[in-house]
Protein backbone atom coordinates (compact mmCIF):
# COMPACT_ATOMS: atom_id res chain seq x y z
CA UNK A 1 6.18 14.48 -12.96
CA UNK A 2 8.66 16.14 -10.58
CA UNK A 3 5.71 17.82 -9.26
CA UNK A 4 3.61 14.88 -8.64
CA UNK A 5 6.25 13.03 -7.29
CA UNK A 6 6.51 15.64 -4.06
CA UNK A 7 3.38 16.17 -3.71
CA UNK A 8 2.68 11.98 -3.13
CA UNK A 9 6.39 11.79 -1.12
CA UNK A 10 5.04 14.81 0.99
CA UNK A 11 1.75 13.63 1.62
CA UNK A 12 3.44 9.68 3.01
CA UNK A 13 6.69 10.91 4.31
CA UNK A 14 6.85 9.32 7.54
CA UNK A 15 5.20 5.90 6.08
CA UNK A 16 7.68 5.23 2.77
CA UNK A 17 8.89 1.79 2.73
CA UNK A 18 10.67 2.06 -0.98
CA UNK A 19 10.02 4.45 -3.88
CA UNK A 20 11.67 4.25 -7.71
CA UNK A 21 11.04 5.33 -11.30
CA UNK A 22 9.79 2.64 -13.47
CA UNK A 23 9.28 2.23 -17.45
CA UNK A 24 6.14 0.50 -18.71
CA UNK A 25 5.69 0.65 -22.20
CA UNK A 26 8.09 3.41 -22.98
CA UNK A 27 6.23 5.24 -20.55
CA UNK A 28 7.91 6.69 -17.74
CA UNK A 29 6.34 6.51 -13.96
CA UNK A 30 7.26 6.76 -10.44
CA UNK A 31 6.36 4.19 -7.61
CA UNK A 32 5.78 4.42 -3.98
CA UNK A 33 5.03 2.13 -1.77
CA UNK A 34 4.37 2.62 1.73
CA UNK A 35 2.99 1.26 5.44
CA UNK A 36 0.24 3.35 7.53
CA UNK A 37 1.92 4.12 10.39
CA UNK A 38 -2.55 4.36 12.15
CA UNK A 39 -3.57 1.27 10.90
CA UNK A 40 -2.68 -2.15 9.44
CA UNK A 41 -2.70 -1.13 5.65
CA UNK A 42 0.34 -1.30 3.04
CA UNK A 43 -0.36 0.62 0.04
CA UNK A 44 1.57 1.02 -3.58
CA UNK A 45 1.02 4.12 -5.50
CA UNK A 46 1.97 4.30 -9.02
CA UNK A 47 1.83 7.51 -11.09
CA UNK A 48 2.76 8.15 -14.99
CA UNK A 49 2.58 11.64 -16.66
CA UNK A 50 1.43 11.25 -20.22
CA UNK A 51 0.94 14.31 -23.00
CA UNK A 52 0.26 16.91 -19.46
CA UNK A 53 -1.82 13.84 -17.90
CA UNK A 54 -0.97 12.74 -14.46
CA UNK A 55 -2.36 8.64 -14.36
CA UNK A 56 -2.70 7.50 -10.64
CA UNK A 57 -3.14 3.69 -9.76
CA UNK A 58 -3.77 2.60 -6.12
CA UNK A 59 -3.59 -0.60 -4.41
CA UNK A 60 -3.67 -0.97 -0.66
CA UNK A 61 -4.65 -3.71 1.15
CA UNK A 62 -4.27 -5.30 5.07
CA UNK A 63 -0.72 -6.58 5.27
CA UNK A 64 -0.93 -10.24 4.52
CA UNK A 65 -3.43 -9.86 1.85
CA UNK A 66 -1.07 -7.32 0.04
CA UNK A 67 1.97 -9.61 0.74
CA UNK A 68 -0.22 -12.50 -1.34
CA UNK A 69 -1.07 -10.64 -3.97
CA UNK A 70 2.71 -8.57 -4.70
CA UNK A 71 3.78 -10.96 -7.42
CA UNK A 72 1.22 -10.23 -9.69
CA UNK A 73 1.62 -6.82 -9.28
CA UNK A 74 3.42 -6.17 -12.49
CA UNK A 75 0.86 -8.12 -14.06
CA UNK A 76 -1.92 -5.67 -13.87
């Protein structure tokens, strides 16, 4: 996980608006969210590491959209 978690910090460093470990299900995970610096896109990255699996979900929308659709986030 530790290793995941760089590589994803490294690759959005300048753009990271909040990052923190979660727990869904037992299962342990790390989120990221972040705002492109090039265009007008906010993103939330969410990776688990299960039995030597790395899981990676994605969402990343224009600004406003995102912003409507954050409360369900923890829904999906």
């Amino acid at each position: 996980m530790d290793e995941a978690k760089s590589a994803i910090r490294d690759a959005y460093r300048e753009d990271i608006l909040s990052e923190r470990m979660i727990e869904v299900n037992g299962i342990k995970g790390y989120e990221l969210t972040h705002q492109s610096t090039t265009n007008p896109i906010k993103s939330e990255i969410v990776i688990f590491y299960v039995n030597g699996w790395i899981y990676e979900f994605d969402y990343g929308a224009d600004e406003s959209l995102y912003e409507a659709s954050e409360s369900i986030f923890n829904h999906l």
